[in-house]
C-alpha atoms as a PDB file:
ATOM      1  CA  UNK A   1      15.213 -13.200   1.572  1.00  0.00           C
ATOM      2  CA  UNK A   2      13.437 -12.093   4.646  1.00  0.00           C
ATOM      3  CA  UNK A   3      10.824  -9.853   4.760  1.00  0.00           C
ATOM      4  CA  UNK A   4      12.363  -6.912   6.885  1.00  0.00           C
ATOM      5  CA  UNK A   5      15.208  -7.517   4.057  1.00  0.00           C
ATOM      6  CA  UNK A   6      12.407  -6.814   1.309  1.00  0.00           C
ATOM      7  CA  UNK A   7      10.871  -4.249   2.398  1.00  0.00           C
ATOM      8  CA  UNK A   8      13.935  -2.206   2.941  1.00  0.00           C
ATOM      9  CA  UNK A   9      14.378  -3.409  -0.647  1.00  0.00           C
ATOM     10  CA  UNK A  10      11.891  -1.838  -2.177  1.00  0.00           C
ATOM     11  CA  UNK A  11      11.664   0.688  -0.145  1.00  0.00           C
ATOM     12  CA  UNK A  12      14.698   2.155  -1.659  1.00  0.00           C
ATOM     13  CA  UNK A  13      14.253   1.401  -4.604  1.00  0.00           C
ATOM     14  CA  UNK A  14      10.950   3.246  -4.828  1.00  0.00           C
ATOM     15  CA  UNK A  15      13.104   6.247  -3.182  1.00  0.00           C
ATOM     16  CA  UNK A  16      10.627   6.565  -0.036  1.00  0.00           C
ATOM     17  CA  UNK A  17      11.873   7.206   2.784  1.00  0.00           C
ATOM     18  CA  UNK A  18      11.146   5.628   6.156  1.00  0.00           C
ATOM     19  CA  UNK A  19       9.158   8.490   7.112  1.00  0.00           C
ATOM     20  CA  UNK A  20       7.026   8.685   4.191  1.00  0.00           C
ATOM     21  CA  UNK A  21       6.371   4.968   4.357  1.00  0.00           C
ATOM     22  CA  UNK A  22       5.190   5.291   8.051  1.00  0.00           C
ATOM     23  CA  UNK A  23       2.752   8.384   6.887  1.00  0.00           C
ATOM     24  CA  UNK A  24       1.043   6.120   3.869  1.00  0.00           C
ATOM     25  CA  UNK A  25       0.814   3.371   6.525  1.00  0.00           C
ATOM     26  CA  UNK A  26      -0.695   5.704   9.084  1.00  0.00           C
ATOM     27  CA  UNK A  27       1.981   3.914  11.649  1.00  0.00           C
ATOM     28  CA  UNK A  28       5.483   5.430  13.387  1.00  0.00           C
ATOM     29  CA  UNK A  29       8.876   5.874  11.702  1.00  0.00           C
ATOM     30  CA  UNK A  30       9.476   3.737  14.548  1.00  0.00           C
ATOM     31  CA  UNK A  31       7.696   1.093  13.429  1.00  0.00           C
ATOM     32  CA  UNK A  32       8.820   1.393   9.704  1.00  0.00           C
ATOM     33  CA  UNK A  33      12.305   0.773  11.052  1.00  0.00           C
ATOM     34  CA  UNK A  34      11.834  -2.092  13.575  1.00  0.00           C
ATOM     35  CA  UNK A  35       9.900  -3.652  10.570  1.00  0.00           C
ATOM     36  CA  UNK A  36      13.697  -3.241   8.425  1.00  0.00           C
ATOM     37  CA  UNK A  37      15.445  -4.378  11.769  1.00  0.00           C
ATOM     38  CA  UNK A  38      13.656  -7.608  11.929  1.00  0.00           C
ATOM     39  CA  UNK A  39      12.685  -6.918  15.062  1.00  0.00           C
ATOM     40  CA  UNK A  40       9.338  -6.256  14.364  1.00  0.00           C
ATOM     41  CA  UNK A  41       6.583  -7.761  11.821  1.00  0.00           C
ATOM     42  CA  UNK A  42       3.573  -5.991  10.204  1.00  0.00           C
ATOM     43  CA  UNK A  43      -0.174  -7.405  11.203  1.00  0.00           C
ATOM     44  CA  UNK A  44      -1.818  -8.722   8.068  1.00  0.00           C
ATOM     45  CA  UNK A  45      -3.735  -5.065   7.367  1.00  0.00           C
ATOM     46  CA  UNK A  46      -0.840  -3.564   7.187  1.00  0.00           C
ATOM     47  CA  UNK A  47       1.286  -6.503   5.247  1.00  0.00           C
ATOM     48  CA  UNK A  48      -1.887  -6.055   2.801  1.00  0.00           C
ATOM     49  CA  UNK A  49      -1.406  -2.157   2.222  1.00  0.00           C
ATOM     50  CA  UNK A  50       2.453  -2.362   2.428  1.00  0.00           C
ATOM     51  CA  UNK A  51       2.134  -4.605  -0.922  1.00  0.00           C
ATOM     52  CA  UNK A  52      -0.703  -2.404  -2.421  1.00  0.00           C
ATOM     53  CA  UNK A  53       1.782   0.893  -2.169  1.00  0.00           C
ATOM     54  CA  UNK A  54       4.582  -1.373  -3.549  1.00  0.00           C
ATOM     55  CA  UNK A  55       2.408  -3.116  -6.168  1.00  0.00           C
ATOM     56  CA  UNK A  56       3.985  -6.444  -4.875  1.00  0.00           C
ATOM     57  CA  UNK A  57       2.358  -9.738  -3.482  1.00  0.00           C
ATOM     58  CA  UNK A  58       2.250 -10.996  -0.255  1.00  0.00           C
ATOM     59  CA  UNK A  59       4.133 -13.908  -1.081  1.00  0.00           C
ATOM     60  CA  UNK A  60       7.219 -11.289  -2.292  1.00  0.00           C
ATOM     61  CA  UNK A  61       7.042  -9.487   0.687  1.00  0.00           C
ATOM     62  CA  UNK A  62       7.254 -12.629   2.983  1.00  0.00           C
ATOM     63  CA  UNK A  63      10.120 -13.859   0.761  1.00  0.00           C
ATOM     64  CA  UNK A  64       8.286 -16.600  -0.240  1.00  0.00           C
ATOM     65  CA  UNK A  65       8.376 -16.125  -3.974  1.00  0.00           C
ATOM     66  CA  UNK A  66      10.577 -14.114  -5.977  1.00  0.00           C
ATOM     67  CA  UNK A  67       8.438 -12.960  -8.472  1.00  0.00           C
ATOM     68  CA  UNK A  68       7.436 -10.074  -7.179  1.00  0.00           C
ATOM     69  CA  UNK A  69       4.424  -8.637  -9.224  1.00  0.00           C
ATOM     70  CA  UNK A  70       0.646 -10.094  -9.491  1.00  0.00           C
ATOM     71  CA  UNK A  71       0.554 -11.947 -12.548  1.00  0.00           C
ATOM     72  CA  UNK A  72      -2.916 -10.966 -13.948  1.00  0.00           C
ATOM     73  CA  UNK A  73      -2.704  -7.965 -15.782  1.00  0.00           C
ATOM     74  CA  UNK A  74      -5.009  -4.987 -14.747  1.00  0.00           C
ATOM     75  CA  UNK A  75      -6.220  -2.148 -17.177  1.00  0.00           C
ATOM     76  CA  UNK A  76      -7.220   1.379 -16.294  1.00  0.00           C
ATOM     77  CA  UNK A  77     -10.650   0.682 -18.165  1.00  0.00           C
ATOM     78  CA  UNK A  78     -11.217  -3.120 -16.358  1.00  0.00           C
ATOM     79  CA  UNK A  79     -10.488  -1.228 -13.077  1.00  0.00           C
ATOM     80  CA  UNK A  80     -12.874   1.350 -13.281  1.00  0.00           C
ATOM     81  CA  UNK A  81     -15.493  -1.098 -14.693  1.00  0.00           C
ATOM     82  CA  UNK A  82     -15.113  -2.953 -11.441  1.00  0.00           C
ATOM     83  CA  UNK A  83     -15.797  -0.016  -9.414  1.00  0.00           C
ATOM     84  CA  UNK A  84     -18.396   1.324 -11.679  1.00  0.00           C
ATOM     85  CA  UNK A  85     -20.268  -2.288 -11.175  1.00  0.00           C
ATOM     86  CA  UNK A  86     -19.486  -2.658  -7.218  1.00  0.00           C
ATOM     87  CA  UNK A  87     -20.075   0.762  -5.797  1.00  0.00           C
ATOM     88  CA  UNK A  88     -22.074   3.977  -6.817  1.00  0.00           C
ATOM     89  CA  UNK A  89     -21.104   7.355  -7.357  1.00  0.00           C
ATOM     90  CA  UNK A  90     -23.397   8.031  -4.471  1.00  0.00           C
ATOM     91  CA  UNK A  91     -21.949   5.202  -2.065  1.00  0.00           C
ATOM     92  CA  UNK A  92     -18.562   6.309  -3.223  1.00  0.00           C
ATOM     93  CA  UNK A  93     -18.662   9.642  -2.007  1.00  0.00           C
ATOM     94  CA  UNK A  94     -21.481   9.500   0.386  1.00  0.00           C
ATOM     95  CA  UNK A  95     -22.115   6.297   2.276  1.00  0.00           C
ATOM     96  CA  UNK A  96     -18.370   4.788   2.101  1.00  0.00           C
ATOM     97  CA  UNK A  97     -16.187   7.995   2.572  1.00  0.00           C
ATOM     98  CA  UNK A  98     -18.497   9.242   5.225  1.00  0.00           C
ATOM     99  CA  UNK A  99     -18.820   6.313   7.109  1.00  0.00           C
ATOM    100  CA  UNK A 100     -14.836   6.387   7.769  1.00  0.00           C
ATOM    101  CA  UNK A 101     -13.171   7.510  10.613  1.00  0.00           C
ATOM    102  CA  UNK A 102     -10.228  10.599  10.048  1.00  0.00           C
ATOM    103  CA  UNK A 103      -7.599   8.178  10.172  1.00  0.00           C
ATOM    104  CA  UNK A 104      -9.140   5.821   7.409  1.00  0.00           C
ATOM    105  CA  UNK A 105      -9.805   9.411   5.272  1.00  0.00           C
ATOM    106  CA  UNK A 106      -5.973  10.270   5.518  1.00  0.00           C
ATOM    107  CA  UNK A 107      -4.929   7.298   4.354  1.00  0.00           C
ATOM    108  CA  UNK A 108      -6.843   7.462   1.264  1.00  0.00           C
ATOM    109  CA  UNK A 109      -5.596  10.767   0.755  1.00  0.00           C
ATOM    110  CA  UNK A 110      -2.175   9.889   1.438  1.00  0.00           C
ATOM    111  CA  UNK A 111      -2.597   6.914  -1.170  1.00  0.00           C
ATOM    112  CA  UNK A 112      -3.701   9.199  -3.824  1.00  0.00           C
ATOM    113  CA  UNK A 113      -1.218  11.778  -3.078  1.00  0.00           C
ATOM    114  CA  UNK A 114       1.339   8.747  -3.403  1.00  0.00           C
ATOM    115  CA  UNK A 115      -0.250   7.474  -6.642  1.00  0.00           C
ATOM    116  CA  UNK A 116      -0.529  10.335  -8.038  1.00  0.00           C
ATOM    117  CA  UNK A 117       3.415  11.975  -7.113  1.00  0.00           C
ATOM    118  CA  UNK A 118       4.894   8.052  -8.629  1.00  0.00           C
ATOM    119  CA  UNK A 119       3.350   9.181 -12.183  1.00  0.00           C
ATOM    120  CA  UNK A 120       4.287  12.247 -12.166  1.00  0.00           C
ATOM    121  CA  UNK A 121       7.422  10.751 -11.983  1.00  0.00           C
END
C-alpha cells in the first residue's frame, strides 16, 4: 500500500478530518489532500509528525511494513522519567518554549489539544 493510500487510511479511521489534519500539521487542507491524491509527498518533518499524531512508524506510513505500531512499549512513568532526566522544569517552560517561533507554539498546542480530545474519547 502506498503512502497517500495510508494516510487516508488512518486518517479515517482516527475520524479526523482533512482539515483538522492540515491544522495539527500547521500545513493547507490543500496539501493534506494532494498528500491522499498521490500527487504530492510530505518532507521528512512532516512524515515524522504525521506518524507521531498517528502513533505509527515511518516504515507504515511509507507502506513499507505492515505492522504499523513501534514495537517497544512506552509507559506514562518511563516517559516522564525521560523528560524529567533530559530537560528542566526551567528549560521546559523557559528556555525551550520561549525560544520558539508562534508557529512552532501552535503546534504544540494543537498536539496537546489533539492528545488530549483522543482520550477523552
Amino acid at each position: 500500500m502506498k503512502f497517500n493510500n495510508r494516510l487516508q487510511l488512518i486518517r479515517k479511521e482516527k475520524k479526523l478530518s482533512r482539515a483538522e489534519l492540515a491544522d495539527m500539521l500547521g500545513i493547507s487542507y490543500s496539501t493534506v489532500a494532494k498528500y491522499e491524491s498521490g500527487t504530492r509527498e510530505p518532507d521528512l518533518d512532516t512524515l515524522e509528525k504525521i506518524s507521531i499524531i498517528f502513533n505509527v512508524t515511518t516504515d507504515y506510513l511509507l507502506g513499507k511494513s505492515d505492522k504499523s505500531h513501534l514495537t517497544e512499549v512506552i509507559t506514562i512513568e518511563s516517559m516522564i522519567e525521560k523528560i524529567a532526566k533530559e530537560f528542566t522544569y526551567a528549560d521546559l517552560m523557559f528556555n525551550d518554549l520561549a525560544n520558539m517561533t508562534v508557529q512552532q507554539l501552535e503546534e504544540v498546542y494543537q498536539f496537546i489539544k489533539f492528545k488530549r480530545n483522543q482520550k477523552e474519547n
